[in-house]
N, C-alpha and C. Protein backbone atom coordinates (compact mmCIF):
# COMPACT_ATOMS: atom_id res chain seq x y z
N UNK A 1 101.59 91.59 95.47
CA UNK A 1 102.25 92.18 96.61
C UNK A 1 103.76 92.24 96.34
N UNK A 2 104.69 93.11 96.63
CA UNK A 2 105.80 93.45 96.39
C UNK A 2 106.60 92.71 97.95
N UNK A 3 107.79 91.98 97.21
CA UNK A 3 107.88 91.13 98.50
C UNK A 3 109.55 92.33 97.98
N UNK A 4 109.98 92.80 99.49
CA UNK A 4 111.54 93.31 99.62
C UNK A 4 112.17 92.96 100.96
N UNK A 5 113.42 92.49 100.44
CA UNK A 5 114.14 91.78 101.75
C UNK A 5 115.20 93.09 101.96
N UNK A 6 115.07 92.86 103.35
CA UNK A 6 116.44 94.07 103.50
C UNK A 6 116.93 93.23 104.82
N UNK A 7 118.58 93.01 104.61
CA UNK A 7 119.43 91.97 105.13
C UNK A 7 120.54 92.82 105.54
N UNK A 8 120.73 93.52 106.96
CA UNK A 8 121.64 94.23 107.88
C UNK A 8 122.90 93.24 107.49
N UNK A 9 122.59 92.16 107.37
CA UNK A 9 124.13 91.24 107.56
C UNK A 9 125.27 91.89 106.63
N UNK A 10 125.27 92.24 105.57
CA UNK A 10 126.58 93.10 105.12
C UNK A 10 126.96 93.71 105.67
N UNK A 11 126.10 94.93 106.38
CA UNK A 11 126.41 96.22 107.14
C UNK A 11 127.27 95.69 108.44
N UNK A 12 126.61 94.74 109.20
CA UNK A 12 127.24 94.31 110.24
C UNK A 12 128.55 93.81 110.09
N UNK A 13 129.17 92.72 109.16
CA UNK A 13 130.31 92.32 109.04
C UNK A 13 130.93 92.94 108.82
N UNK A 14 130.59 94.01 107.50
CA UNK A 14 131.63 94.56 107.10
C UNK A 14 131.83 96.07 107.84
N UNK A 15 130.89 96.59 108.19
CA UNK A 15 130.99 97.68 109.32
C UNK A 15 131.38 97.55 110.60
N UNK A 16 131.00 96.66 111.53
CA UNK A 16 130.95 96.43 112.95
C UNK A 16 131.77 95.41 112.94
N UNK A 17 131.85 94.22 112.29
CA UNK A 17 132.85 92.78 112.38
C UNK A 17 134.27 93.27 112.26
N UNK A 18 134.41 93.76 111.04
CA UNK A 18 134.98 93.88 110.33
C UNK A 18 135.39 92.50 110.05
N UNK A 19 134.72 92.10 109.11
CA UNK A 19 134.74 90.33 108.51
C UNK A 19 134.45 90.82 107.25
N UNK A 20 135.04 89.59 106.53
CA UNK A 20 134.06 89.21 105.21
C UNK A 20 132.50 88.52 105.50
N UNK A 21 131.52 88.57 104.68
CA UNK A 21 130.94 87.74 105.00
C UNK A 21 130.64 86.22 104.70
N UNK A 22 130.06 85.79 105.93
CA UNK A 22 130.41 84.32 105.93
C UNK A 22 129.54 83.50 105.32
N UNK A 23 129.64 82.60 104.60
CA UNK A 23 129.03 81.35 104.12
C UNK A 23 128.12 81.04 104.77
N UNK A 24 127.63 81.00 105.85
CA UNK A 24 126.55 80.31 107.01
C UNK A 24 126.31 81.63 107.65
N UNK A 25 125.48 82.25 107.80
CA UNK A 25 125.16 83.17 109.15
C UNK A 25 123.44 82.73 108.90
N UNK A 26 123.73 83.77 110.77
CA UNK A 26 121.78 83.42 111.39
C UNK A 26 121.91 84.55 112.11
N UNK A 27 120.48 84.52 112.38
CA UNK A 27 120.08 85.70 113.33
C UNK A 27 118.23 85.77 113.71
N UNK A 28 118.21 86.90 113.26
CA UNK A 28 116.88 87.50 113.71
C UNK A 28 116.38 87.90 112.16
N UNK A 29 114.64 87.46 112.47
CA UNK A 29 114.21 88.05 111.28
C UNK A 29 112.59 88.48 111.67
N UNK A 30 112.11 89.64 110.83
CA UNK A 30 110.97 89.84 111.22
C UNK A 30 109.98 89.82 109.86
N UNK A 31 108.64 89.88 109.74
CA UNK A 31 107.99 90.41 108.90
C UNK A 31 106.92 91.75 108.69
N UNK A 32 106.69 92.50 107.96
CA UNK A 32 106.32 93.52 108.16
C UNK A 32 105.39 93.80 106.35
N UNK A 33 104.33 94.10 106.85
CA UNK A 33 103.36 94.41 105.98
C UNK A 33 102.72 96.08 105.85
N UNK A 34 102.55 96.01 104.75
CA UNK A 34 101.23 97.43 104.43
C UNK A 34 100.65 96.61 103.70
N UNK A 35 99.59 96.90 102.86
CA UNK A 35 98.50 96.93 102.46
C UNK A 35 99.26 96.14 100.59
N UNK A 36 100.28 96.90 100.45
CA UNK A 36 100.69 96.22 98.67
C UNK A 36 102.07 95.78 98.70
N UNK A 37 102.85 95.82 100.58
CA UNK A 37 104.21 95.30 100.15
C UNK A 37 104.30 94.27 101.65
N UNK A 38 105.54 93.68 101.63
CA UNK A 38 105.80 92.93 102.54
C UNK A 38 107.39 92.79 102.64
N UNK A 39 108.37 93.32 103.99
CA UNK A 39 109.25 93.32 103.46
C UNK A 39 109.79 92.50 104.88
N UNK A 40 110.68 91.77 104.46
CA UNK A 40 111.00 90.27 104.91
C UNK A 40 112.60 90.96 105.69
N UNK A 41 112.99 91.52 107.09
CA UNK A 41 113.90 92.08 107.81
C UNK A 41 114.84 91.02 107.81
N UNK A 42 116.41 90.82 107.79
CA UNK A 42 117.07 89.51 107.98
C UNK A 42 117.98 90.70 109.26
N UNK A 43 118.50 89.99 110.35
CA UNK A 43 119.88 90.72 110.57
C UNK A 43 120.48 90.01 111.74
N UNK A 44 121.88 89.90 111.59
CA UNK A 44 122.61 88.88 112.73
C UNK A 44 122.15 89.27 114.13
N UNK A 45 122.18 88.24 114.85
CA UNK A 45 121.51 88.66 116.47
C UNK A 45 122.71 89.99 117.42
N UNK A 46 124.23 89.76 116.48
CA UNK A 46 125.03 90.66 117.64
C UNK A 46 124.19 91.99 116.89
N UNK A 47 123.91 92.33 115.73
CA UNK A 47 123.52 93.56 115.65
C UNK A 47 122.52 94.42 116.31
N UNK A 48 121.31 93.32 115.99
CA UNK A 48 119.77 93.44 116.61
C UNK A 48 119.51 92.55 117.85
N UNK A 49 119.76 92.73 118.86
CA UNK A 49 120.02 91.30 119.79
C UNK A 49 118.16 90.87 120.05
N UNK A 50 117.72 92.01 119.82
CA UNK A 50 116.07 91.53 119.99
C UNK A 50 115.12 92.26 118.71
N UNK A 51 113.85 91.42 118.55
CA UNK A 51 113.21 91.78 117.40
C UNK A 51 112.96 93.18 117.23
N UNK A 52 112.31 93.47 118.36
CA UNK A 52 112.27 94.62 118.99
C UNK A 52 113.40 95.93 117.91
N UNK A 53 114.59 96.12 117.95
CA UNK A 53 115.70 96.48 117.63
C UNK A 53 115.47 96.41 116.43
N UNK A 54 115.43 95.22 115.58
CA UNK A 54 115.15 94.81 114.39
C UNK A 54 114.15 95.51 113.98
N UNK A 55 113.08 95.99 114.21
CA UNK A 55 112.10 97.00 113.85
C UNK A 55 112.34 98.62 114.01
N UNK A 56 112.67 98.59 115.04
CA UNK A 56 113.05 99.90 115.42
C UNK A 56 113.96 100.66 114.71
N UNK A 57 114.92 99.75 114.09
CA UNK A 57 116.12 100.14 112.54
C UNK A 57 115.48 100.44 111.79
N UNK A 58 114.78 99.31 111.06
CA UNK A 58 113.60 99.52 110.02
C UNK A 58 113.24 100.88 109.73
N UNK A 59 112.46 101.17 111.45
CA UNK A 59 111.65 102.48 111.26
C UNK A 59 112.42 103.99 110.92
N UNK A 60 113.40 103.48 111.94
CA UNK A 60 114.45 104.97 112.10
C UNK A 60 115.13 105.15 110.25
N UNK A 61 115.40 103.99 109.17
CA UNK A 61 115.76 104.06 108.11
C UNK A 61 114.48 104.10 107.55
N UNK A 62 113.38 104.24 107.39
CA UNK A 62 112.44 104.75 106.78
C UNK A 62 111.60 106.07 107.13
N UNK A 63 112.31 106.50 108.01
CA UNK A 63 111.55 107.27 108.59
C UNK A 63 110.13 107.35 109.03
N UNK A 64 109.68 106.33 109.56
CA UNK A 64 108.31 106.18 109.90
C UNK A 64 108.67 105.96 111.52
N UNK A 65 107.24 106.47 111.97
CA UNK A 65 106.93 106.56 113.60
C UNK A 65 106.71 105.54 114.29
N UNK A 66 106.97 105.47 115.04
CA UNK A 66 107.38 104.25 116.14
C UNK A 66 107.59 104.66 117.76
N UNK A 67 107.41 103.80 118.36
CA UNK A 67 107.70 103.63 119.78
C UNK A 67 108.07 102.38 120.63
N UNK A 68 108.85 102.32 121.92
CA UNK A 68 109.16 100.81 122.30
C UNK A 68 107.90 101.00 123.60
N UNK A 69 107.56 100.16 123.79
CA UNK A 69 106.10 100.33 125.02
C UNK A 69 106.94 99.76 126.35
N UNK A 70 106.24 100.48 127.45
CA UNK A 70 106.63 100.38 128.57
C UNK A 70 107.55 99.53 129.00
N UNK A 71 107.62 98.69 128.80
CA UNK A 71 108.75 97.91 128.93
C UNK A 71 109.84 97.28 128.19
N UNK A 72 109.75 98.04 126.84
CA UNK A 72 111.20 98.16 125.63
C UNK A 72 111.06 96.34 125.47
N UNK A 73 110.31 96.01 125.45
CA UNK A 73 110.02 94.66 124.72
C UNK A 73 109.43 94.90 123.10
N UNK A 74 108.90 95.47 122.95
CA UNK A 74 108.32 95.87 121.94
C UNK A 74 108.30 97.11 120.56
N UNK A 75 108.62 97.02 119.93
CA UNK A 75 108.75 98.85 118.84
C UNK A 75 107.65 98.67 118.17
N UNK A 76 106.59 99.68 118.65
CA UNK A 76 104.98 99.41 117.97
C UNK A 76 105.24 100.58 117.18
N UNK A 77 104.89 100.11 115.81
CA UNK A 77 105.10 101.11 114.10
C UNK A 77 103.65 101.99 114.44
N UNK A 78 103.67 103.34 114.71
CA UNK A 78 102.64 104.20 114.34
C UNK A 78 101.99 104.36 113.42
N UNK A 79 100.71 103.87 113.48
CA UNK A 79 99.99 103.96 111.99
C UNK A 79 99.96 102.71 111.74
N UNK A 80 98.23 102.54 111.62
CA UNK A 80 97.51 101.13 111.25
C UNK A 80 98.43 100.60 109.74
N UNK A 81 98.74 101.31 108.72
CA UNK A 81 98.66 100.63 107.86
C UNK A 81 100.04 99.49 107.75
N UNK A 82 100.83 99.89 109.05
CA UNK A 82 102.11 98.88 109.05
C UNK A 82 101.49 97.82 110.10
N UNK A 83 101.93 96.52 110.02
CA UNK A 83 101.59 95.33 110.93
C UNK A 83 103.14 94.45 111.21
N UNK A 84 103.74 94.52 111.77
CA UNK A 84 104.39 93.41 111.66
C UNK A 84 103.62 92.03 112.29
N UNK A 85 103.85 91.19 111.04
CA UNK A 85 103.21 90.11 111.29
C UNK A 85 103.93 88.56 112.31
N UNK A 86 104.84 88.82 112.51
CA UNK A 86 105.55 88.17 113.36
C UNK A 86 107.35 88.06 113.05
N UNK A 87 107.53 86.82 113.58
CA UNK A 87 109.34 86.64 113.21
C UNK A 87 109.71 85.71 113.97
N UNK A 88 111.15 85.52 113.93
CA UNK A 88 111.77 84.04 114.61
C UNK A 88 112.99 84.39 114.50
N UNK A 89 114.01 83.37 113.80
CA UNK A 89 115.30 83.01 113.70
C UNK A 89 115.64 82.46 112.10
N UNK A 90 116.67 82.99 111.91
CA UNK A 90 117.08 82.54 110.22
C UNK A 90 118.28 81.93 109.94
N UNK A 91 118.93 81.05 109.03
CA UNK A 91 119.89 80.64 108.79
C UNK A 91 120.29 80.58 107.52
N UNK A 92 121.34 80.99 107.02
CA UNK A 92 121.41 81.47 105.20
C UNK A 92 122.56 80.51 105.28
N UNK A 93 122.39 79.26 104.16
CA UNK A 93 123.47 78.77 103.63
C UNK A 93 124.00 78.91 102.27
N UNK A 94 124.58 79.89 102.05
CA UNK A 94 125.09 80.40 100.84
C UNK A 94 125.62 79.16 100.03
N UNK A 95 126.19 78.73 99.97
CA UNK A 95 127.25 77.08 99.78
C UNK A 95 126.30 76.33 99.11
N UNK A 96 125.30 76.03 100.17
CA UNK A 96 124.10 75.00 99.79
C UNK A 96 122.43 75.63 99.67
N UNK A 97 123.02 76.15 99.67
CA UNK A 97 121.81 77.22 98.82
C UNK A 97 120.66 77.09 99.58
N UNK A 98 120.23 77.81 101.06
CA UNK A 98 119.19 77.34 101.45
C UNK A 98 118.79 78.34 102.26
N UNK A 99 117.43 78.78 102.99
CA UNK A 99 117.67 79.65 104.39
C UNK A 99 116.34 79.22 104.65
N UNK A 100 116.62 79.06 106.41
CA UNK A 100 115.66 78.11 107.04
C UNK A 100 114.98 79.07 108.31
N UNK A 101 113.83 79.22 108.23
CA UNK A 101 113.05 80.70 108.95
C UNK A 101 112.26 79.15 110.45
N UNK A 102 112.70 79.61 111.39
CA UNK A 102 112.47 78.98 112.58
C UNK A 102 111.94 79.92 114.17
N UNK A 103 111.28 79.36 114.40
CA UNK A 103 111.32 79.62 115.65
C UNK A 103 110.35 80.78 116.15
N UNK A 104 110.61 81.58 116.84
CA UNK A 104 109.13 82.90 117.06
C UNK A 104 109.79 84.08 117.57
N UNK A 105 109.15 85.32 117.90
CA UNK A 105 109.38 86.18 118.48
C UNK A 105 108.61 86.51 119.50
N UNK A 106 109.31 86.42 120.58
CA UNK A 106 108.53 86.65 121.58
C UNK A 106 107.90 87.69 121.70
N UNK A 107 108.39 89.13 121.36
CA UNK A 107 107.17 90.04 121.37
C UNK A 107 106.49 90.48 120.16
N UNK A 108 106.66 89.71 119.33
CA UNK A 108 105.38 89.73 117.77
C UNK A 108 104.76 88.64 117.15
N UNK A 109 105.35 87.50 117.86
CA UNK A 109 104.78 85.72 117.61
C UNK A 109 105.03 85.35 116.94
N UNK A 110 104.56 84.12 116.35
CA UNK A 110 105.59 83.10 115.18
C UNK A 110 105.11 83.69 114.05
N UNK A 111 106.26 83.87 113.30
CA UNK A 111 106.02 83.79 111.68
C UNK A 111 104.77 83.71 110.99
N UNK A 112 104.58 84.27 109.66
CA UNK A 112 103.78 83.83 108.91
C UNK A 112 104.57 82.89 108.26
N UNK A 113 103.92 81.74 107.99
CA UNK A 113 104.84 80.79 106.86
C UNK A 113 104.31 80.35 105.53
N UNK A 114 102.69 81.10 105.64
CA UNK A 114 101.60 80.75 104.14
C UNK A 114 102.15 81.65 103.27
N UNK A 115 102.52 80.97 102.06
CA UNK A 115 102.97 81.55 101.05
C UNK A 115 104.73 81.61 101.13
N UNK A 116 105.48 81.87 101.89
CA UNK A 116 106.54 82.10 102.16
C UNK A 116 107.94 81.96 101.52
N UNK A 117 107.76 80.60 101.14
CA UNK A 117 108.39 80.07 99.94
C UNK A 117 108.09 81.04 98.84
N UNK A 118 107.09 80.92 98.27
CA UNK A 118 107.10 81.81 96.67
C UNK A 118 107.12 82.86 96.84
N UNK A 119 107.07 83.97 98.32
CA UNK A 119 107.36 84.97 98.45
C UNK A 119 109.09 85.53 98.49
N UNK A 120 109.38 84.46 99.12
CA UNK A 120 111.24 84.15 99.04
C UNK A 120 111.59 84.24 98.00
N UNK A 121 111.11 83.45 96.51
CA UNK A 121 111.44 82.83 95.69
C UNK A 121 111.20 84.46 94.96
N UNK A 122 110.27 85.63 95.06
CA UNK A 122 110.38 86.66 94.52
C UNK A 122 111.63 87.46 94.61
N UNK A 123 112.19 87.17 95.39
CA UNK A 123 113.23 87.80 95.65
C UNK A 123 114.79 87.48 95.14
N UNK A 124 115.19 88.19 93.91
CA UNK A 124 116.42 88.04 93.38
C UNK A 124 117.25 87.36 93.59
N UNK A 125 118.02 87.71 95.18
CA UNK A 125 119.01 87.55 95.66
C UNK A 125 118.68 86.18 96.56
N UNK A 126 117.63 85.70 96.14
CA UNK A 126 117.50 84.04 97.07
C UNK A 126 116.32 83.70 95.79
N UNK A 127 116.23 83.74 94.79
CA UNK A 127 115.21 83.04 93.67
C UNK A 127 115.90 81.54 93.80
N UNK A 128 117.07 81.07 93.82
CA UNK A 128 116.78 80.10 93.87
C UNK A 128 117.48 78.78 94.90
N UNK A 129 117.15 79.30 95.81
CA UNK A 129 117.36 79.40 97.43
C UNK A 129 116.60 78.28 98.05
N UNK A 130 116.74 77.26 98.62
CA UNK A 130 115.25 75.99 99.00
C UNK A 130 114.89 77.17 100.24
N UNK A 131 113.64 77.06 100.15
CA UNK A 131 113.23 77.53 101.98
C UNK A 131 112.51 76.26 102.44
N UNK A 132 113.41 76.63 103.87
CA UNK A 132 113.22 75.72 104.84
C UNK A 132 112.50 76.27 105.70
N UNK A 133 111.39 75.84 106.68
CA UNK A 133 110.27 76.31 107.71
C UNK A 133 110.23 75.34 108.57
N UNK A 134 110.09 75.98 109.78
CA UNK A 134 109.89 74.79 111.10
C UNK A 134 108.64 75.66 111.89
């Protein structure tokens, strides 16, 4: 399975903050599956303030179909073969080398956390990164 992280947090600081980016940030994170990939969403909460949002980017930059359901709690991906499998809260310690996936989403439920680690660990830009899970 092809694990790809795509992490708004540059875009945000350095577009919207106008910051450098920081040593410690957190936010929102989701997960999202097809069938041969899995790509692991990171992005600060001022950007995406709900998961919801956090998907809905996703879709609008991939161009795939989507909708928020009756009550904009939710961005349901058109077409069985996408799932998001849940999400929570993240914390990247650049410094001490770590990022710690916590907590749930209220409108897609807690995390997957089987495998998670060595799925992290596929990933370049955190290979050698501790993951932390609660």
């Amino acid at each position: 399975m092809n694990i790809i992280l795509i992490d708004y947090s540059e875009r945000y600081y350095a577009d919207v903050a106008g910051t450098a980016l920081p040593e410690v940030r957190s936010g929102k994170f989701v997960q999202i599956r097809t069938r041969d990939s899995e790509y692991i969403l990171l992005s600060p909460k001022e950007f995406t303030p709900y998961h919801a949002d956090l998907v809905r980017k996703f879709c609008l930059e991939k161009g795939i179909n989507g909708s928020y359901d009756i009550e904009r709690k939710r961005f349901d991906i058109a077409g069985a073969e996408w799932v998001v499998a849940g999400g929570g809260k993240f914390e990247i310690n650049a410094m001490q080398r770590y990022i710690y996936f916590y907590d749930d989403s209220l409108a897609y439920g807690k995390f997957d956390s089987e495998g998670l680690k060595e799925k992290v660990h596929q990933i370049a830009a955190l290979s050698d990164y501790e993951v932390r899970t609660a």
